[in-house]
PDB file of N, CA and C in Angstrom:
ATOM      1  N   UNK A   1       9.413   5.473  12.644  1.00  0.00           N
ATOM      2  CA  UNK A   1       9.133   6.625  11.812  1.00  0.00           C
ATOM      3  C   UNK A   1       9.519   7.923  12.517  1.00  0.00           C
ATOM      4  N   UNK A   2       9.517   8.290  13.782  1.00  0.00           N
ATOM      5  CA  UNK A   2       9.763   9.293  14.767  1.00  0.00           C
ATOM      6  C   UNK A   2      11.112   9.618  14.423  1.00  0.00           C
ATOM      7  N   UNK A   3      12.100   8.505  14.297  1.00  0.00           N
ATOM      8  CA  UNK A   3      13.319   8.671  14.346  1.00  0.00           C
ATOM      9  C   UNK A   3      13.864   9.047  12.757  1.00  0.00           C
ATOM     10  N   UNK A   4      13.019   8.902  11.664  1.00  0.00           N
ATOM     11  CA  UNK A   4      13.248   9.381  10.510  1.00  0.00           C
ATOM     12  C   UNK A   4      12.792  10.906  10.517  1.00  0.00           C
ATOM     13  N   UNK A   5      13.986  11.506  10.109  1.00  0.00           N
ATOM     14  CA  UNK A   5      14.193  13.258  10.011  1.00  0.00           C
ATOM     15  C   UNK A   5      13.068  13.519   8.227  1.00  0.00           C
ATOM     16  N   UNK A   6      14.179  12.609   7.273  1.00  0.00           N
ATOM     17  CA  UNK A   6      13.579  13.425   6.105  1.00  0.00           C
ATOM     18  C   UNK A   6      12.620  12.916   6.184  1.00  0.00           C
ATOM     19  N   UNK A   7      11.584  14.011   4.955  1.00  0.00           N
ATOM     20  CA  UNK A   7       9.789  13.283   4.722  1.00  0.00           C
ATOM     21  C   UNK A   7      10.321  12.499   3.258  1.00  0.00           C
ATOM     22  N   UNK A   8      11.167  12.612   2.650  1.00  0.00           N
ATOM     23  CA  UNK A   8      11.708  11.758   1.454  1.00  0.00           C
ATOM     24  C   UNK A   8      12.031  10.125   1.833  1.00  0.00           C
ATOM     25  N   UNK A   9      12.603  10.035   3.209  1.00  0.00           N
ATOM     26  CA  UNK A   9      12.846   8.796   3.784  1.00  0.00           C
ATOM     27  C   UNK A   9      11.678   8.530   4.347  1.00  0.00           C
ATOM     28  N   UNK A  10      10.467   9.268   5.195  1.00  0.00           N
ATOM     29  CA  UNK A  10       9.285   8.978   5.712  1.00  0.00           C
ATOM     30  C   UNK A  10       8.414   8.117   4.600  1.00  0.00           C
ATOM     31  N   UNK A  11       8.246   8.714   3.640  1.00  0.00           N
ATOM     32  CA  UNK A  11       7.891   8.400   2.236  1.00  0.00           C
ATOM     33  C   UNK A  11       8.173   7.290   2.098  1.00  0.00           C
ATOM     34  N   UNK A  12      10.007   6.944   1.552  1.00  0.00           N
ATOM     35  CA  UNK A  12       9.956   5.364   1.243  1.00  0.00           C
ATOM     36  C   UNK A  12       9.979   4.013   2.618  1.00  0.00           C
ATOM     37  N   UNK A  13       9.956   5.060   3.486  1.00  0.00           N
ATOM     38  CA  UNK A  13       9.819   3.807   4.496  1.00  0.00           C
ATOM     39  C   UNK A  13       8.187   3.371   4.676  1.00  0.00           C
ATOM     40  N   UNK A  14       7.589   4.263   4.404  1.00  0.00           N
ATOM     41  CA  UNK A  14       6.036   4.080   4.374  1.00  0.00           C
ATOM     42  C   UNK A  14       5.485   3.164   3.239  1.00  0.00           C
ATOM     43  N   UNK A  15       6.450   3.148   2.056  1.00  0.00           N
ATOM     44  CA  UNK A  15       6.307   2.760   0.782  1.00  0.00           C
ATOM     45  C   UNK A  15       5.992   0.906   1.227  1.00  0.00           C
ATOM     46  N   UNK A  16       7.467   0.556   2.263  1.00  0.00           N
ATOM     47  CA  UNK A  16       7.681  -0.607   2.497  1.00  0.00           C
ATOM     48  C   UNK A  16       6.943  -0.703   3.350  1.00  0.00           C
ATOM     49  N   UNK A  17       6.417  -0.281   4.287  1.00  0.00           N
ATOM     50  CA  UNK A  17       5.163  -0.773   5.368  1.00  0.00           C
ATOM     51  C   UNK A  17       4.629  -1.569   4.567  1.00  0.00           C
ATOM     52  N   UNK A  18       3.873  -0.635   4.178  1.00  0.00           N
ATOM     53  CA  UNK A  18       2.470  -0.844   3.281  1.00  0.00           C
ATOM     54  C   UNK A  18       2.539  -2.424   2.468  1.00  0.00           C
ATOM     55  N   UNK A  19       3.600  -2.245   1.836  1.00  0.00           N
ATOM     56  CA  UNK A  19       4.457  -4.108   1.033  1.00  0.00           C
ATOM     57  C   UNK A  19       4.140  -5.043   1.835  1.00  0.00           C
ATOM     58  N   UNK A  20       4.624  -4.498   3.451  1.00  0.00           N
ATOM     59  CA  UNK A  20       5.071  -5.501   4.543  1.00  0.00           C
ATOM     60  C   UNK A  20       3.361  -6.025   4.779  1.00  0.00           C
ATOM     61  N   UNK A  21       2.776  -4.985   5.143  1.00  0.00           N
ATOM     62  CA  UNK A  21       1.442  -5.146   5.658  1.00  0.00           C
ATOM     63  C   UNK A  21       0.222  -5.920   4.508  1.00  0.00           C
ATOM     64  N   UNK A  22       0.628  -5.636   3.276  1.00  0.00           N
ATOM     65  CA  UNK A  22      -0.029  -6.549   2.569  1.00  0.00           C
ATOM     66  C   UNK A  22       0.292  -7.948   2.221  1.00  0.00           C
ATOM     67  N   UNK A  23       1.392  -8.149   2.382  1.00  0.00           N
ATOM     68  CA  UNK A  23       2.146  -9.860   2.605  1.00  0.00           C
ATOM     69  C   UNK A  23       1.305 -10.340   3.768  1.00  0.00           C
ATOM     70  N   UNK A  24       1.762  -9.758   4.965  1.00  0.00           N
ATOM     71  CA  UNK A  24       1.137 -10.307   6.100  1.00  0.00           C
ATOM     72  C   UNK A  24      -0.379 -10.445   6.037  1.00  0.00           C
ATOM     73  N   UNK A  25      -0.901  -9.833   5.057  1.00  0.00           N
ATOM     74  CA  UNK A  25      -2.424  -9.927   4.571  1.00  0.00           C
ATOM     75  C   UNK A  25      -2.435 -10.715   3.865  1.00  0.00           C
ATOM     76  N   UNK A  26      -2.139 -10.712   2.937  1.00  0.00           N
ATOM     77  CA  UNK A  26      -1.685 -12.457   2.036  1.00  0.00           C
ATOM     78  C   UNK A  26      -1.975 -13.651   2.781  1.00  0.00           C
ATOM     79  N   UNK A  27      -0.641 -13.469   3.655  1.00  0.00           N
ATOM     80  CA  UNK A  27      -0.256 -14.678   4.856  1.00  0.00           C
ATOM     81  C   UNK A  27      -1.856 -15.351   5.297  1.00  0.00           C
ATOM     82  N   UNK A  28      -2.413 -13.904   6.214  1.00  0.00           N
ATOM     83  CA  UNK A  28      -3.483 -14.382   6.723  1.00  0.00           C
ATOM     84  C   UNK A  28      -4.687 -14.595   5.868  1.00  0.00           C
ATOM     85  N   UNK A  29      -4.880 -14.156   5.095  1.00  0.00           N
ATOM     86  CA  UNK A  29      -5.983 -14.560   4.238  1.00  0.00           C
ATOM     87  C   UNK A  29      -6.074 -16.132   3.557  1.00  0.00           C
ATOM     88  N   UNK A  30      -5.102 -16.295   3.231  1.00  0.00           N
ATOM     89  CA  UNK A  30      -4.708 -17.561   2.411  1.00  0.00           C
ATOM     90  C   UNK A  30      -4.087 -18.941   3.263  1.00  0.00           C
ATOM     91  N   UNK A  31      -3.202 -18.234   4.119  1.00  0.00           N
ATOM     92  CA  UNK A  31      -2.935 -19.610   4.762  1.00  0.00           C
ATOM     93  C   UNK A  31      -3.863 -19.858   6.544  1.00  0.00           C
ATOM     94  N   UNK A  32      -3.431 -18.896   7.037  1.00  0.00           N
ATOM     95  CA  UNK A  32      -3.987 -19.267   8.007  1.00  0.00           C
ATOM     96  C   UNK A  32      -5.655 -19.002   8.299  1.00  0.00           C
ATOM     97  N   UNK A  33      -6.166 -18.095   7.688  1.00  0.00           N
ATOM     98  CA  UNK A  33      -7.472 -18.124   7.239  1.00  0.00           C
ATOM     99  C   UNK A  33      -8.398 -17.332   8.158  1.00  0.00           C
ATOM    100  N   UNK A  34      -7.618 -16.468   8.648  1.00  0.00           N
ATOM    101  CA  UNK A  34      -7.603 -15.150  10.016  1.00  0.00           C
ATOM    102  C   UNK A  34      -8.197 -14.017   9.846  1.00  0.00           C
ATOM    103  N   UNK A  35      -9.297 -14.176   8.806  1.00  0.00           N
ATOM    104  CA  UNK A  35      -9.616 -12.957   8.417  1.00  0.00           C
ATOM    105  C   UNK A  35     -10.123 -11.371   9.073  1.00  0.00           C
ATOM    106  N   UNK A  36     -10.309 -11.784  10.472  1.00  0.00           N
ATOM    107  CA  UNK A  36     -10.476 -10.254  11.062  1.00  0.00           C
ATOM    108  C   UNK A  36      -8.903  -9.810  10.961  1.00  0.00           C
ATOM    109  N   UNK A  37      -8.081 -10.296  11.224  1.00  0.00           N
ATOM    110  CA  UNK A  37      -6.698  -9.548  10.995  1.00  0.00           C
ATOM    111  C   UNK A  37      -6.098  -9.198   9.811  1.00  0.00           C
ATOM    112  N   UNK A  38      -6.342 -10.267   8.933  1.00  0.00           N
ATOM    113  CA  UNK A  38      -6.139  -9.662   7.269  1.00  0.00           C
ATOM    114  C   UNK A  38      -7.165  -8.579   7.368  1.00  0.00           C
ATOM    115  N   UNK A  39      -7.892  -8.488   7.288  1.00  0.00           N
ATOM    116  CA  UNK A  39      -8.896  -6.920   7.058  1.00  0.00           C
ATOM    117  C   UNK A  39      -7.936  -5.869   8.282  1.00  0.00           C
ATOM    118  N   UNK A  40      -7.548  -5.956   9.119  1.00  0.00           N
ATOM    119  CA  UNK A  40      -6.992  -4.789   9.971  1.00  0.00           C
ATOM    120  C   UNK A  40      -5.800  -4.691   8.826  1.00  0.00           C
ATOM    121  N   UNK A  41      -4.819  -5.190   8.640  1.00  0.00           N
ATOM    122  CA  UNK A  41      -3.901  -5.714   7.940  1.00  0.00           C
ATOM    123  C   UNK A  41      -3.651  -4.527   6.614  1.00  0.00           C
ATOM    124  N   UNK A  42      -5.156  -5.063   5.693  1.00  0.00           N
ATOM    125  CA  UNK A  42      -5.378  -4.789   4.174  1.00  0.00           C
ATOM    126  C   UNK A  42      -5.444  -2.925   4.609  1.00  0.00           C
ATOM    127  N   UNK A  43      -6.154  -2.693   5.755  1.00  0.00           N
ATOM    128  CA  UNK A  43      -6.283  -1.498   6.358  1.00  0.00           C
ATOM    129  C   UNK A  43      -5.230  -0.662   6.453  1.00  0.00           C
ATOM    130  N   UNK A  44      -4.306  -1.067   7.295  1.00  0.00           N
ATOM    131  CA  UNK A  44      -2.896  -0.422   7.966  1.00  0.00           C
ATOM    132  C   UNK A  44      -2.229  -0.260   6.625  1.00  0.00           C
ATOM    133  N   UNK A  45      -2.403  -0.939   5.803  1.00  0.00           N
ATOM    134  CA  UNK A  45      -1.251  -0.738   4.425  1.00  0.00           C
ATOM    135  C   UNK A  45      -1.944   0.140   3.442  1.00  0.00           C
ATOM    136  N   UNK A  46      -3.587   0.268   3.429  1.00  0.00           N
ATOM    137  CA  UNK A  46      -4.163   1.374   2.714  1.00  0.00           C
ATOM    138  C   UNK A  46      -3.502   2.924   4.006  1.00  0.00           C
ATOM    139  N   UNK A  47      -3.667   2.884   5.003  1.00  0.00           N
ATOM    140  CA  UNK A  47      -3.343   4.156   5.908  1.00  0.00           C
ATOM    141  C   UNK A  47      -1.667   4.246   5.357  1.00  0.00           C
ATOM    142  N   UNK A  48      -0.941   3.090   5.341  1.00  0.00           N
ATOM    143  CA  UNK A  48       0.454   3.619   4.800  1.00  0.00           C
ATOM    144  C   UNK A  48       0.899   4.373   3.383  1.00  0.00           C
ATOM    145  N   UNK A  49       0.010   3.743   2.532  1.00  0.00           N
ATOM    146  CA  UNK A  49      -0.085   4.237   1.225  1.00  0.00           C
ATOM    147  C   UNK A  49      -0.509   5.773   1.402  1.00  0.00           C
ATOM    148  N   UNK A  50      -1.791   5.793   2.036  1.00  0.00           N
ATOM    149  CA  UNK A  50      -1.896   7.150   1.588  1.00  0.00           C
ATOM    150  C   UNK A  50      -0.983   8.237   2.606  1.00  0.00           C
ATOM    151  N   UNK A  51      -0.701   7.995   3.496  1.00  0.00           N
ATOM    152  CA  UNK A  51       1.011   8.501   4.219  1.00  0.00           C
ATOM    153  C   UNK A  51       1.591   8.926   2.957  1.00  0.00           C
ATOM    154  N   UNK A  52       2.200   7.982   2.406  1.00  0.00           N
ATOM    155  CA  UNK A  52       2.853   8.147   1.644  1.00  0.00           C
ATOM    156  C   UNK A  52       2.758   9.493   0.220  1.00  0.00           C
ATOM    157  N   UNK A  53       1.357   9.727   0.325  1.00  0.00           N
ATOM    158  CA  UNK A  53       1.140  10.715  -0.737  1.00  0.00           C
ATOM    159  C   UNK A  53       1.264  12.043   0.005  1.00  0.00           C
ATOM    160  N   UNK A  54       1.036  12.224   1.108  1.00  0.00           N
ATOM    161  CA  UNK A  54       1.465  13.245   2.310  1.00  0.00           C
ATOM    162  C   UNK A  54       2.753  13.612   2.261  1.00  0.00           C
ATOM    163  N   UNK A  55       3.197  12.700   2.494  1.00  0.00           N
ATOM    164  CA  UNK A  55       5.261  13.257   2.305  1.00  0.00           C
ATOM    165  C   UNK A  55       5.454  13.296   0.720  1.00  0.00           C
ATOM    166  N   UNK A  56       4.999  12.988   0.071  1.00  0.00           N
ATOM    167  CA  UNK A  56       5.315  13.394  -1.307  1.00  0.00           C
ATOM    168  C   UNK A  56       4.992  14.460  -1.554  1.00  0.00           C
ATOM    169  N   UNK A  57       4.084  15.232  -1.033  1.00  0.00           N
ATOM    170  CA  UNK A  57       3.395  16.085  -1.123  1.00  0.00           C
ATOM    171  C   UNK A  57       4.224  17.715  -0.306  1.00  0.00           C
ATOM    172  N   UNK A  58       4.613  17.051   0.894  1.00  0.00           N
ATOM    173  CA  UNK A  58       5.846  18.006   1.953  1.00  0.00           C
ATOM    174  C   UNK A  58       7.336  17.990   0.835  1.00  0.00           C
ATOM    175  N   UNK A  59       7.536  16.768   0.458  1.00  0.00           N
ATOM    176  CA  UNK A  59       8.480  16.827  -0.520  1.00  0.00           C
ATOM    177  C   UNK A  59       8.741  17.768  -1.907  1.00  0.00           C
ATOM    178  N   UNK A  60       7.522  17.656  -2.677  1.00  0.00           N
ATOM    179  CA  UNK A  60       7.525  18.242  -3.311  1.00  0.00           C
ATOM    180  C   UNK A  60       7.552  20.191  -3.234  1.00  0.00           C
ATOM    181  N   UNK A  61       6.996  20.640  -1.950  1.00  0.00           N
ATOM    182  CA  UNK A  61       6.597  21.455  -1.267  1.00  0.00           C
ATOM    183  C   UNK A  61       8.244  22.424  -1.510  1.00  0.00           C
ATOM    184  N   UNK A  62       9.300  21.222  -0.823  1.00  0.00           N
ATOM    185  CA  UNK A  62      10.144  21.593   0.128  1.00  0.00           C
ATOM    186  C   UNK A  62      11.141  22.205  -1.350  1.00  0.00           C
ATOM    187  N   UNK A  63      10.511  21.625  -2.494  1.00  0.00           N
ATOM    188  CA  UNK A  63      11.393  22.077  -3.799  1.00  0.00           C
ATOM    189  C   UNK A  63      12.282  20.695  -3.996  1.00  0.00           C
ATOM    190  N   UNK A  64      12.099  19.517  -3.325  1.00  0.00           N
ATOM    191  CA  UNK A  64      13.090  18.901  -3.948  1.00  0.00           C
ATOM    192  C   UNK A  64      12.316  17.682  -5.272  1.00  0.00           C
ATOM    193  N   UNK A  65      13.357  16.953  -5.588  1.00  0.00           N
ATOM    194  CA  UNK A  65      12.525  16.112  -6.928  1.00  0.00           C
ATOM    195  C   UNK A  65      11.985  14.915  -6.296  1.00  0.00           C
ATOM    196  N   UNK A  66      10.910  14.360  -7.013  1.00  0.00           N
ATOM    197  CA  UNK A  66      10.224  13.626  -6.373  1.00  0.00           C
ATOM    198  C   UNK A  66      10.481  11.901  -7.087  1.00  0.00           C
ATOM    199  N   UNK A  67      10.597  12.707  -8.409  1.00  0.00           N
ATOM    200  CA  UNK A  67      10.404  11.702  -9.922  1.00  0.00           C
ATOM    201  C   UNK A  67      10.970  10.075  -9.124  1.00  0.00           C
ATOM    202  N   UNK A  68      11.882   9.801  -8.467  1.00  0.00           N
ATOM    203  CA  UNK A  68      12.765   8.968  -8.371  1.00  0.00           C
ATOM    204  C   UNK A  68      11.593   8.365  -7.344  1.00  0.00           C
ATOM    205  N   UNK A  69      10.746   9.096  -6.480  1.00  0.00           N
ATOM    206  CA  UNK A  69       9.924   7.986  -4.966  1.00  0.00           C
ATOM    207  C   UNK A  69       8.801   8.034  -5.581  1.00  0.00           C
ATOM    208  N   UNK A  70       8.384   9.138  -6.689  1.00  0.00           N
ATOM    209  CA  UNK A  70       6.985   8.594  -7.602  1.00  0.00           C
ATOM    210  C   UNK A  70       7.502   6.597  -8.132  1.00  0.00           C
ATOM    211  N   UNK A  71       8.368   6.918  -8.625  1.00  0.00           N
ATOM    212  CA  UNK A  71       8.520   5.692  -9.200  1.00  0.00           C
ATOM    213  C   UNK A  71       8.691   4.526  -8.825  1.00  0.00           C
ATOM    214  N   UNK A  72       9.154   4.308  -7.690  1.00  0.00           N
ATOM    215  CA  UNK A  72       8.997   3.151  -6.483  1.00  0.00           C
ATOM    216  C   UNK A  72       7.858   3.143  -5.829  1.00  0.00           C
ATOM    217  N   UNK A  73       6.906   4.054  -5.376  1.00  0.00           N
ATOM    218  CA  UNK A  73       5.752   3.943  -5.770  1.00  0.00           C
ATOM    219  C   UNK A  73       4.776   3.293  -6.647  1.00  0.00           C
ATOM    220  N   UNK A  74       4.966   3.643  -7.483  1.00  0.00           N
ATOM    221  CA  UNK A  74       4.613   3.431  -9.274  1.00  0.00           C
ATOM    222  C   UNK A  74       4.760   1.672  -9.011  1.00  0.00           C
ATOM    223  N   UNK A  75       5.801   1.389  -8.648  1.00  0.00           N
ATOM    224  CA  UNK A  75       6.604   0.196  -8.797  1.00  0.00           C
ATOM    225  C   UNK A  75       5.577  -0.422  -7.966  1.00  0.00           C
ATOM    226  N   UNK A  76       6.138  -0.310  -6.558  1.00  0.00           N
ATOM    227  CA  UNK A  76       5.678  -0.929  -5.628  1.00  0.00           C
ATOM    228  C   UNK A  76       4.220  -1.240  -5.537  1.00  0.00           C
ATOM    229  N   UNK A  77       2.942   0.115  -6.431  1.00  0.00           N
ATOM    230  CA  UNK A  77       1.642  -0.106  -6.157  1.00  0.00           C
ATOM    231  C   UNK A  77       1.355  -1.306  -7.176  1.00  0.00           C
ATOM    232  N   UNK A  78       1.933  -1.412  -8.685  1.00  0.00           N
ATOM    233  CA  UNK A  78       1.683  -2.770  -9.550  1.00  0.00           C
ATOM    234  C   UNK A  78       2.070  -4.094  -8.699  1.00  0.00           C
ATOM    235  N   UNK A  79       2.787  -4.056  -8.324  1.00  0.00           N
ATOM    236  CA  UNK A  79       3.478  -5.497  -7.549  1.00  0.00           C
ATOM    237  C   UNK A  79       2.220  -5.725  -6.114  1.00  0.00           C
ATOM    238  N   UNK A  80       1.270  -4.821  -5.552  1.00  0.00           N
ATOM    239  CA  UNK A  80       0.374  -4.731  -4.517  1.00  0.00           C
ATOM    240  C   UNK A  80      -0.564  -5.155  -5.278  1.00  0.00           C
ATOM    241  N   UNK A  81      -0.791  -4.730  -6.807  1.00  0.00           N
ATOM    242  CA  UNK A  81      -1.833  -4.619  -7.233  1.00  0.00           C
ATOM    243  C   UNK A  81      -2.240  -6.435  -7.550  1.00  0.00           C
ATOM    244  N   UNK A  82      -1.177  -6.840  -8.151  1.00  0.00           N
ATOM    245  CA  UNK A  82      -1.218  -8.514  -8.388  1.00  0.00           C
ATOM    246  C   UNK A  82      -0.933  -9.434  -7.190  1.00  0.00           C
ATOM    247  N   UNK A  83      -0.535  -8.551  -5.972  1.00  0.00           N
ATOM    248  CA  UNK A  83      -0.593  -9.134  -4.799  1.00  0.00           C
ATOM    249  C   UNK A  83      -2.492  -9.423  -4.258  1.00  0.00           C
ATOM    250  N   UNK A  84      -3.040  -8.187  -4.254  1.00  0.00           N
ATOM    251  CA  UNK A  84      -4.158  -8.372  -4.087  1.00  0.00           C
ATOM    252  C   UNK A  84      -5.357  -9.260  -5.335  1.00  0.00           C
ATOM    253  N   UNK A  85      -4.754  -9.288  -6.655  1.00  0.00           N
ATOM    254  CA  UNK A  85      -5.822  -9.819  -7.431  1.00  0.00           C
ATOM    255  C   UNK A  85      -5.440 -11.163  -7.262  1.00  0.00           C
ATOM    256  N   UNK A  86      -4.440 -11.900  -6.484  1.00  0.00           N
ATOM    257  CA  UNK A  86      -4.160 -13.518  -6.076  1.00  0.00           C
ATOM    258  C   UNK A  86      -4.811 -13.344  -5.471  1.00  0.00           C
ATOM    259  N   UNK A  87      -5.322 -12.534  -3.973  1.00  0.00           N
ATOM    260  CA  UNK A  87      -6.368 -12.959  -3.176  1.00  0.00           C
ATOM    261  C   UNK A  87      -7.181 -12.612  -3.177  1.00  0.00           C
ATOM    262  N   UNK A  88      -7.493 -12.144  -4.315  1.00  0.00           N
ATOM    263  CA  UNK A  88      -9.298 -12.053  -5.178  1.00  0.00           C
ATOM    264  C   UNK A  88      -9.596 -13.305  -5.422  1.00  0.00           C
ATOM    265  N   UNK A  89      -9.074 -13.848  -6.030  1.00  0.00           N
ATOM    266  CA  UNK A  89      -8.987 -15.322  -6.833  1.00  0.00           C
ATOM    267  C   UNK A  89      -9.001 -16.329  -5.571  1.00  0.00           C
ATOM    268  N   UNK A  90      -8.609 -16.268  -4.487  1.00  0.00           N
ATOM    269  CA  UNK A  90      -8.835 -17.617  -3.812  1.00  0.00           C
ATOM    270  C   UNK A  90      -9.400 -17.296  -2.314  1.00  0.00           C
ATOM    271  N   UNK A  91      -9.778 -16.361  -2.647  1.00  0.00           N
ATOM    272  CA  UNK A  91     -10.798 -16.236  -0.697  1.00  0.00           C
ATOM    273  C   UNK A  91     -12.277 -16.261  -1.237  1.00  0.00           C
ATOM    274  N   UNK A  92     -12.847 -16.602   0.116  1.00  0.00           N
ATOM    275  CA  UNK A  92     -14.896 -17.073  -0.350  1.00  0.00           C
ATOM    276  C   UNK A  92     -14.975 -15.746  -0.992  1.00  0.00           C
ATOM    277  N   UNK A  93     -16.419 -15.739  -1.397  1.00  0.00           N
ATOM    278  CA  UNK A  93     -16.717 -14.353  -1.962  1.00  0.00           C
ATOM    279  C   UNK A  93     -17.411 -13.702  -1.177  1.00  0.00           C
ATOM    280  N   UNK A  94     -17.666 -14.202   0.162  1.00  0.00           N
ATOM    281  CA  UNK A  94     -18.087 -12.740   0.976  1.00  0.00           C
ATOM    282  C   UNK A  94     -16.863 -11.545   1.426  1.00  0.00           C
ATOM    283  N   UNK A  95     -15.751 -12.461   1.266  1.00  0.00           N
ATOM    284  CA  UNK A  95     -14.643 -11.537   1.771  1.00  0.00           C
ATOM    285  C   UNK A  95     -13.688 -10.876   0.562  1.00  0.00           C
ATOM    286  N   UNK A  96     -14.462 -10.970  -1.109  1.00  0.00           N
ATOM    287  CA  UNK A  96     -13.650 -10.088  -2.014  1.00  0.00           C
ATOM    288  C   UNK A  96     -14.182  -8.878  -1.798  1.00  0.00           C
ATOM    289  N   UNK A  97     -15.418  -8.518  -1.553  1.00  0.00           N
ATOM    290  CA  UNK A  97     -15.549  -6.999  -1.347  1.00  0.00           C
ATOM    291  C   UNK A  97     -14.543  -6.077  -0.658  1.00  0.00           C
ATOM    292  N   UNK A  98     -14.360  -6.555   0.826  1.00  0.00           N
ATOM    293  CA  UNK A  98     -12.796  -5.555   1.337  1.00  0.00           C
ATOM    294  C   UNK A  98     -11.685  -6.092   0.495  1.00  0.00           C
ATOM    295  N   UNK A  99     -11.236  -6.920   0.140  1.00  0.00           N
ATOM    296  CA  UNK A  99     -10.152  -7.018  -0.484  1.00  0.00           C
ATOM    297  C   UNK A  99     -10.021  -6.197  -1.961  1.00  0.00           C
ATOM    298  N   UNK A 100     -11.732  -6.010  -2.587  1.00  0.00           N
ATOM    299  CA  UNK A 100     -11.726  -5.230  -3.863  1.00  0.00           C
ATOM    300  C   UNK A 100     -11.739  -3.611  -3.452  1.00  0.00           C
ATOM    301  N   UNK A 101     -12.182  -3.494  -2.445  1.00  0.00           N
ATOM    302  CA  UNK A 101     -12.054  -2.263  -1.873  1.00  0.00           C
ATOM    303  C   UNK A 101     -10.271  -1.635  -1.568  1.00  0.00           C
ATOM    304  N   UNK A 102      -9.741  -2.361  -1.154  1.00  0.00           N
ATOM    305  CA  UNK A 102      -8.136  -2.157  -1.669  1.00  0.00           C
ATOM    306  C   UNK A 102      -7.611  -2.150  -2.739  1.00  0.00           C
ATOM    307  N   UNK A 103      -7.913  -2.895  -3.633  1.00  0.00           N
ATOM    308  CA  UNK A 103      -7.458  -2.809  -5.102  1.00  0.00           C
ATOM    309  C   UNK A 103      -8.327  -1.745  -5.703  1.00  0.00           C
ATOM    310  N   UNK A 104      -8.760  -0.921  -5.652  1.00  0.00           N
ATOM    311  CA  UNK A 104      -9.761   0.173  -6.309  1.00  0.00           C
ATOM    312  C   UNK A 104      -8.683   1.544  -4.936  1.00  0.00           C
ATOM    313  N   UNK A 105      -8.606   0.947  -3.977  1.00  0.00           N
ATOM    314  CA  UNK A 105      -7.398   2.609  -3.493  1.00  0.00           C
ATOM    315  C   UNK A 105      -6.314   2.544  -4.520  1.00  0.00           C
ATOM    316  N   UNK A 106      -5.226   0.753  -4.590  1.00  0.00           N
ATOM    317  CA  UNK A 106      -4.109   1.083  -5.293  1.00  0.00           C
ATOM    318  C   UNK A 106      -4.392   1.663  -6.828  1.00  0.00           C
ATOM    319  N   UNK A 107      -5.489   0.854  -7.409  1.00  0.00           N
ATOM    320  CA  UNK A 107      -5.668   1.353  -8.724  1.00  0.00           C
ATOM    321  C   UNK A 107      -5.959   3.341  -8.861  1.00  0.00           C
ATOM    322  N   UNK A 108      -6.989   3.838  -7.590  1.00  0.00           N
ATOM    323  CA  UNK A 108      -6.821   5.006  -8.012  1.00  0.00           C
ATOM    324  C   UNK A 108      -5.572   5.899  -7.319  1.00  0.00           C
ATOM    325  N   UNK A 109      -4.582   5.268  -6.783  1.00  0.00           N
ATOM    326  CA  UNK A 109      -3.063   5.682  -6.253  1.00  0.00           C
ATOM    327  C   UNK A 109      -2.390   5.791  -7.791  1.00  0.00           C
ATOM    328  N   UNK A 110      -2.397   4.859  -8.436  1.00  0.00           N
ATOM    329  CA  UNK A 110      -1.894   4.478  -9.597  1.00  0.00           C
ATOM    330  C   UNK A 110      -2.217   5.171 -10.704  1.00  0.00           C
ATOM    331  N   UNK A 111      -3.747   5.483 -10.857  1.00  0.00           N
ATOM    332  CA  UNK A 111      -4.078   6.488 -11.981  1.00  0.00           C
ATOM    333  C   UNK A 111      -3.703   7.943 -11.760  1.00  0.00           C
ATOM    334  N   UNK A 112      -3.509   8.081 -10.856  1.00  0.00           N
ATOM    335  CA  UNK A 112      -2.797   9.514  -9.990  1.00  0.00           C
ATOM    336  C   UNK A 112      -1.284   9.997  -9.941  1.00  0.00           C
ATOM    337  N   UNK A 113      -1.042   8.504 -10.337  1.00  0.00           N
ATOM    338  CA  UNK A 113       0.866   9.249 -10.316  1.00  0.00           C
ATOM    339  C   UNK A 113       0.816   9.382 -11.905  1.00  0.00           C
ATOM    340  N   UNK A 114       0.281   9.013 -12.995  1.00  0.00           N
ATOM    341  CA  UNK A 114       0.660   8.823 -13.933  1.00  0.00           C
ATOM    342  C   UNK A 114       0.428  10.006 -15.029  1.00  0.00           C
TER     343      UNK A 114
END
């Protein structure tokens, strides 16, 4: 990220963290069954997300258009959103609370761009 100049590229590279970091939360929740690291995991990709509203925010600032990284956004938070309601559906139920606690950031990320 150091080595990325624009906050437009900070933005969508943050976009894909966040993707990356909830797969690997997936991973561990479901297969290997690792759950202190899926919770760091579900974490690091809520801290990327909201990154991400920061440089949108410098972006918008700077006068340029945004419409095009709202929307991969947009994109990317539905595709998180059914990422996380699969692992609503198959982890014990002491551990849907943090996982519902992520799906209630993307959902209010989501009611916010719209």
């Amino acid at each position: 990220e150091f080595l990325i100049f624009s906050k437009y590229r900070k933005a969508d590279y943050n976009i894909r963290l966040s993707e990356k970091r909830l797969v690997e939360a997936e991973k561990l929740y479901l297969s290997a069954k690792d759950y202190d690291n899926a919770a760091k995991s579900l974490e690091m990709a809520r801290t990327k997300r909201q990154k991400v509203l920061g440089f949108i925010s410098e972006v918008e600032e700077s006068g340029q258009n945004t419409t095009d990284l709202k929307n991969t956004l947009r994109s990317s938070l539905e595709k998180q959103k059914l990422v996380l309601l699969n692992i609503i559906s198959q982890v014990p139920q002491d551990l849907k609370n943090e996982v519902n606690k992520d799906l209630a950031s993307v959902e209010t990320l989501l009611s916010g761009l719209k």
